[in-house]
N, C-alpha and C. Protein backbone atom coordinates (compact mmCIF):
# COMPACT_ATOMS: atom_id res chain seq x y z
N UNK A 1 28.84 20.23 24.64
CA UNK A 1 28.45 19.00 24.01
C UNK A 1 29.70 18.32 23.45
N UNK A 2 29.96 17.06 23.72
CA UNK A 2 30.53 16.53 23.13
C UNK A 2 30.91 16.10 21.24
N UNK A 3 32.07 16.16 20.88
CA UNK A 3 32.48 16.50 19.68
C UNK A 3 31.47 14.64 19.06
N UNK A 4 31.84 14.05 19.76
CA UNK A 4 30.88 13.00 18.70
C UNK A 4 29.20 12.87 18.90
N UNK A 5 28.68 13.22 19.78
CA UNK A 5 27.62 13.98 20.11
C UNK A 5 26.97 14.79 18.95
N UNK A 6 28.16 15.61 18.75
CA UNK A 6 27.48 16.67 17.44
C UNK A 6 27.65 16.01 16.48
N UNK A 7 28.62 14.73 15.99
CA UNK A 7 28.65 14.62 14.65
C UNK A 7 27.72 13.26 14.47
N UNK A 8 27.20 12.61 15.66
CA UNK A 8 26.00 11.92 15.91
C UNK A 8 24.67 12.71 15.25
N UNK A 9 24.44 14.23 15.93
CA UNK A 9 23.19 14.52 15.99
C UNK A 9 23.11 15.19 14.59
N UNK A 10 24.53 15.75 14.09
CA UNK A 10 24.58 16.19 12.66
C UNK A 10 23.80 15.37 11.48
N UNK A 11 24.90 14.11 11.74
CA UNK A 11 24.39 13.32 10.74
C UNK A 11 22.65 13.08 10.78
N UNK A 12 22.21 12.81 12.01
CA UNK A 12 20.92 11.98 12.01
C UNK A 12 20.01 12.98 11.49
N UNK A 13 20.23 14.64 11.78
CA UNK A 13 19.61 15.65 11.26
C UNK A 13 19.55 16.12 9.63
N UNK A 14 21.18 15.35 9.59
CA UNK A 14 20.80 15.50 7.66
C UNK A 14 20.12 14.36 6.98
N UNK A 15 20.62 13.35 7.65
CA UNK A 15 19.35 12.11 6.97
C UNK A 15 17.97 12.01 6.89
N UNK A 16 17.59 12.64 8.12
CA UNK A 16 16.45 13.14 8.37
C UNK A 16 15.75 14.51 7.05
N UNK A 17 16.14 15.43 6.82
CA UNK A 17 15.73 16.39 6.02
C UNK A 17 16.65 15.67 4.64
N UNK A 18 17.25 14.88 3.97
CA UNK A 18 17.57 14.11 3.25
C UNK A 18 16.47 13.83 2.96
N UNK A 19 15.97 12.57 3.97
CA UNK A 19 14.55 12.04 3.47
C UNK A 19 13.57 12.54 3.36
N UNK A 20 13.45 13.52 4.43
CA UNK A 20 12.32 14.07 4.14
C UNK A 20 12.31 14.99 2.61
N UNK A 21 13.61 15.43 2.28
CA UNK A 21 12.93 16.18 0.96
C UNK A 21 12.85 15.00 -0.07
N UNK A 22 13.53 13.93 -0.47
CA UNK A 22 13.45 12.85 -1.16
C UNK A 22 11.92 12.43 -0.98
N UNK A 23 11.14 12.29 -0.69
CA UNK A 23 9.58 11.72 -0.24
C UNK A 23 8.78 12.86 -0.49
N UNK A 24 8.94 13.84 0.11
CA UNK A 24 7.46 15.38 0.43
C UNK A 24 7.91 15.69 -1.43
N UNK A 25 8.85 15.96 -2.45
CA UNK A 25 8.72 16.45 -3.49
C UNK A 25 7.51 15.31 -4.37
N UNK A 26 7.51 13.80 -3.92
CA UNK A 26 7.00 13.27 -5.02
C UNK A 26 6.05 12.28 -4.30
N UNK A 27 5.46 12.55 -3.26
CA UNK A 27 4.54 12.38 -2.74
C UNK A 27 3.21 12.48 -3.32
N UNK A 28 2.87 13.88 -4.09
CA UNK A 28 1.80 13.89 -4.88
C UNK A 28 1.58 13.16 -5.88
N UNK A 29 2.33 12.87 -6.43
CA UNK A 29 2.72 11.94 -8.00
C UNK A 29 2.48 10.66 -7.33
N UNK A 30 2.75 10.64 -6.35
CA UNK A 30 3.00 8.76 -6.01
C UNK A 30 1.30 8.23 -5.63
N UNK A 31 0.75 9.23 -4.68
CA UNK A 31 -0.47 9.30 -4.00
C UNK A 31 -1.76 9.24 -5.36
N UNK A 32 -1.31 10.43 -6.32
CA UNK A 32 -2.35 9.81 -7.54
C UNK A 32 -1.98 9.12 -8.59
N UNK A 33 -1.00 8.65 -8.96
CA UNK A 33 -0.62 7.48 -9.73
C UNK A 33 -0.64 5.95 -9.28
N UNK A 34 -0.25 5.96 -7.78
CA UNK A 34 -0.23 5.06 -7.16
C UNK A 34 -1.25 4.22 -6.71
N UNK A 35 -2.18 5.30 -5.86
CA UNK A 35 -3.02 4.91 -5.09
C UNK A 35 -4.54 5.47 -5.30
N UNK A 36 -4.24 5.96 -6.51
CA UNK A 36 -5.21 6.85 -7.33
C UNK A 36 -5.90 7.60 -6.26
N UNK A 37 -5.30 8.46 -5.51
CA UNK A 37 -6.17 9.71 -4.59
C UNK A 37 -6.20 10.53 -5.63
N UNK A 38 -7.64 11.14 -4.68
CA UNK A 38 -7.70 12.78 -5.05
C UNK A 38 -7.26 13.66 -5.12
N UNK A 39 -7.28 14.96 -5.79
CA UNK A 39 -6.74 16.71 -5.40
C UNK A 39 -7.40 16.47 -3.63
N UNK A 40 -8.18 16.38 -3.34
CA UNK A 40 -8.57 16.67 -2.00
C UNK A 40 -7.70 15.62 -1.47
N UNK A 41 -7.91 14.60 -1.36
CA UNK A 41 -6.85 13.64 -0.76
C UNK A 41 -5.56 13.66 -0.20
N UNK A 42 -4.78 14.06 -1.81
CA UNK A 42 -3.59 14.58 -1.72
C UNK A 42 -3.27 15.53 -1.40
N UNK A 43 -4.03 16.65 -1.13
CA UNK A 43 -4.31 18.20 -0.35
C UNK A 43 -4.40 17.53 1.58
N UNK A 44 -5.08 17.07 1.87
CA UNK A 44 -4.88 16.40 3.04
C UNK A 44 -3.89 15.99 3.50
N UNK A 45 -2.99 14.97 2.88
CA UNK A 45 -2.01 14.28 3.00
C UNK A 45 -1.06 15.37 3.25
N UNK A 46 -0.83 16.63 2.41
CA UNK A 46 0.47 17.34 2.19
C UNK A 46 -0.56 18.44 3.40
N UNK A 47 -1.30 18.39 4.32
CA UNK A 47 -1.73 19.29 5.13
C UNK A 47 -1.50 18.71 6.27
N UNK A 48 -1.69 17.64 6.58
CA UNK A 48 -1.04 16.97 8.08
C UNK A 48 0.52 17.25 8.42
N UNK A 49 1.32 17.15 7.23
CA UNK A 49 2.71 17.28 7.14
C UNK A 49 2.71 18.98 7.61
N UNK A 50 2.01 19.63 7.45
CA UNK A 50 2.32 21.18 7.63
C UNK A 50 1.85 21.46 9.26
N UNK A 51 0.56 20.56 9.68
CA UNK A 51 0.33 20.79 10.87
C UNK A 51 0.64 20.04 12.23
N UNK A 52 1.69 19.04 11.65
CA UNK A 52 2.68 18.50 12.35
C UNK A 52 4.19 19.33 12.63
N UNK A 53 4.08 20.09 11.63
CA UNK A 53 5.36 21.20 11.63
C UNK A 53 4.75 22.14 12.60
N UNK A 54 3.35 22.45 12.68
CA UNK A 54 3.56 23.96 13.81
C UNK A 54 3.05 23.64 15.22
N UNK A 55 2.50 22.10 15.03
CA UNK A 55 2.13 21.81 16.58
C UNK A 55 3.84 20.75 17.39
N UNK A 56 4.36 20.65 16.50
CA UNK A 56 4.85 19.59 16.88
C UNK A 56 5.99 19.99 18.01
N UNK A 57 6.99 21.36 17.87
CA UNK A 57 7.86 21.88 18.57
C UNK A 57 7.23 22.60 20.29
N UNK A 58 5.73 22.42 20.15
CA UNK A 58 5.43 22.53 21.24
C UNK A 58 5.08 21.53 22.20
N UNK A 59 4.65 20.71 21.78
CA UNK A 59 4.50 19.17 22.63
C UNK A 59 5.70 18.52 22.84
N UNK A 60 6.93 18.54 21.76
CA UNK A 60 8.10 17.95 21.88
C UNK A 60 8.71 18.32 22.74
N UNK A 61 8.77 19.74 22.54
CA UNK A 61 9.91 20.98 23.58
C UNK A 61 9.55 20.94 24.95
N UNK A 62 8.11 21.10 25.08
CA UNK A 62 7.62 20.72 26.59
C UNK A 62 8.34 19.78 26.94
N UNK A 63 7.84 18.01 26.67
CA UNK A 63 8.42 17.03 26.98
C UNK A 63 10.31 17.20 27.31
N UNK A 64 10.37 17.14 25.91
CA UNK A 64 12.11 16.95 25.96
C UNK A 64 12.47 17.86 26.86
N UNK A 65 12.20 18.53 27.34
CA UNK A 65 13.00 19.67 28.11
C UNK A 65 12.55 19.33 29.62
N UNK A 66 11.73 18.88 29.74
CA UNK A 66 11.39 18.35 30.93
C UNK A 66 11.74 17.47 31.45
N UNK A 67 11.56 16.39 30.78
CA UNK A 67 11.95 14.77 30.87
C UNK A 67 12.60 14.33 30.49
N UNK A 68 13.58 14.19 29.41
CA UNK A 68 14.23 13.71 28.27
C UNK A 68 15.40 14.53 27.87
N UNK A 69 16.82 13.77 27.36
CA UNK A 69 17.13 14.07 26.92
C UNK A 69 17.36 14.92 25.51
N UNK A 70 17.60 15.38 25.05
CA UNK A 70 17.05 15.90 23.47
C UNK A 70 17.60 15.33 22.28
N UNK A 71 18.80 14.66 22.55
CA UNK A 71 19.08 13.79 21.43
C UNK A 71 18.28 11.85 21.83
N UNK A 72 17.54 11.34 22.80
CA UNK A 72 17.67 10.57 23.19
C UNK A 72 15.85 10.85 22.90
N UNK A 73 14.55 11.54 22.66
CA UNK A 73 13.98 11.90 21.97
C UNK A 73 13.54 12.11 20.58
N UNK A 74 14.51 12.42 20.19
CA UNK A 74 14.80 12.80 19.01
C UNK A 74 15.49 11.06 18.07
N UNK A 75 15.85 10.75 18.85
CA UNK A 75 16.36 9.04 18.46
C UNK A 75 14.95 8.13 18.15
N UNK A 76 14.12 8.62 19.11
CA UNK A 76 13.23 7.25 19.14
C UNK A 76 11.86 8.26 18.12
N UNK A 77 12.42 9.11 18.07
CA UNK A 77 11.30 10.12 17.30
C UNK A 77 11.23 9.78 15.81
N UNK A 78 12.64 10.07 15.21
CA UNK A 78 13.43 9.07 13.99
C UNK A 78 12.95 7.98 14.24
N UNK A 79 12.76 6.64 14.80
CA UNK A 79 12.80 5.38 14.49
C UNK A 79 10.89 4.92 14.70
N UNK A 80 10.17 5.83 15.26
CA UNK A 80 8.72 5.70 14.86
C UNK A 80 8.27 6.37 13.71
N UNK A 81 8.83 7.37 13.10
CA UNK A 81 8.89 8.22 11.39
C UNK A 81 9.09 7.07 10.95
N UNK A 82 10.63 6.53 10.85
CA UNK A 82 10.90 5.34 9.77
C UNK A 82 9.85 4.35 9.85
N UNK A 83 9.58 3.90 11.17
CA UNK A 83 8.23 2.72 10.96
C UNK A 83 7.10 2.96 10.81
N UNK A 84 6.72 4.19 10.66
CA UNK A 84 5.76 4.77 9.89
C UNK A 84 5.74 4.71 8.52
N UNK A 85 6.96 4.82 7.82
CA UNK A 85 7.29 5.46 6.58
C UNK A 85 7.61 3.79 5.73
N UNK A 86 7.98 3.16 6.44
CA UNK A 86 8.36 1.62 6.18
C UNK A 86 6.83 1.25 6.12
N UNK A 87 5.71 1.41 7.02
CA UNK A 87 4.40 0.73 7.06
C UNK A 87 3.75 1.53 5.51
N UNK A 88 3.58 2.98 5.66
CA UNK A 88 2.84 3.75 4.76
C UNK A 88 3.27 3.10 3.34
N UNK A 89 4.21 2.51 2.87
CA UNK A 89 5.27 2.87 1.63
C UNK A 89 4.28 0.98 0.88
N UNK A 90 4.03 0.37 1.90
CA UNK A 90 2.99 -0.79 1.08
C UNK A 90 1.80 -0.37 1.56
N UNK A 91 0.76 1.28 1.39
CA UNK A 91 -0.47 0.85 1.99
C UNK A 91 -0.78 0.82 0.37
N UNK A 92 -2.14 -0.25 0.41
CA UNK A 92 -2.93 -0.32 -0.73
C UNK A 92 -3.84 0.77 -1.05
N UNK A 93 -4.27 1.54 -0.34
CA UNK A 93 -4.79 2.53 -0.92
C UNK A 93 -4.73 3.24 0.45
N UNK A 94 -5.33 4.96 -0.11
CA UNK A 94 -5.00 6.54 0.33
C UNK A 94 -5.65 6.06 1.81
N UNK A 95 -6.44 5.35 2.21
CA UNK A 95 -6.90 5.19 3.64
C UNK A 95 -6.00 4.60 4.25
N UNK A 96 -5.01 3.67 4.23
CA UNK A 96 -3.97 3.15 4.94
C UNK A 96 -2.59 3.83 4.91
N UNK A 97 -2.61 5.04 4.16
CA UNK A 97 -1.84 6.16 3.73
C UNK A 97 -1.63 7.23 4.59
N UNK A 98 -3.01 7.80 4.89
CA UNK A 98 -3.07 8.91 5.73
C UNK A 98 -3.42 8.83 6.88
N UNK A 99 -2.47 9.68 7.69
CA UNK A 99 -3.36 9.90 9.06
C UNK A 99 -3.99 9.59 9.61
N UNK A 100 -4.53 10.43 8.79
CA UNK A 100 -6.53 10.83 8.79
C UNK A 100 -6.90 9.56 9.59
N UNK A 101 -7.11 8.47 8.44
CA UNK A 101 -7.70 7.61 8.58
C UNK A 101 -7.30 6.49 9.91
N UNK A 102 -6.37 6.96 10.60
CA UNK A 102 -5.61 6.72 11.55
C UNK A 102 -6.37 7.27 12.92
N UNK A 103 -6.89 8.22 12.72
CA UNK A 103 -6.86 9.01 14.04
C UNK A 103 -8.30 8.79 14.05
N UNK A 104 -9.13 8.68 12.89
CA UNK A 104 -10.74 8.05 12.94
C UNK A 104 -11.62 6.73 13.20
């Protein structure tokens, strides 16, 4: 791999777990102060995040390894998170927030 390659995929990997711990610590606080959710609500919310972690390296890895480059994946993977995270960050309430309410 190329030396700017790695300090490409370095960086985008620490910004990435950057944000992500900046957001997942105060997520709960924000969700019932904010948007006044529930314990169940906010139990939901912080449960999609966990079952996106154990399904997700198998649908990705398939793909990327098949089709795709893995930093060139991983690019456009980052930039639908952020416009996710850019949309979620004005929802008016916990239904334009989660998932959930996404996939129903």
């Amino acid at each position: 791999m190329k030396l700017t390659t790695r300090i490409q995929l370095s960086t985008m990997m620490f910004l990435n777990f950057f944000i992500w711990g900046a957001w997942f610590v105060t997520m709960g606080t924000y969700l019932g102060n904010n948007l006044k959710a529930s314990g169940t609500e906010i139990g939901i919310a912080y449960g999609t995040q966990s079952w996106g972690a154990i399904l997700a390296p198998f649908i990705i890895g398939l793909i990327a390894d098949r089709f795709f480059a893995a930093q060139k994946i991983l690019g456009v993977l980052h930039l639908i998170g952020a416009a996710m995270m850019w949309y979620i960050s004005s929802a008016p309430a916990f239904g334009q927030f989660s998932l959930h309410s996404w996939c129903t």
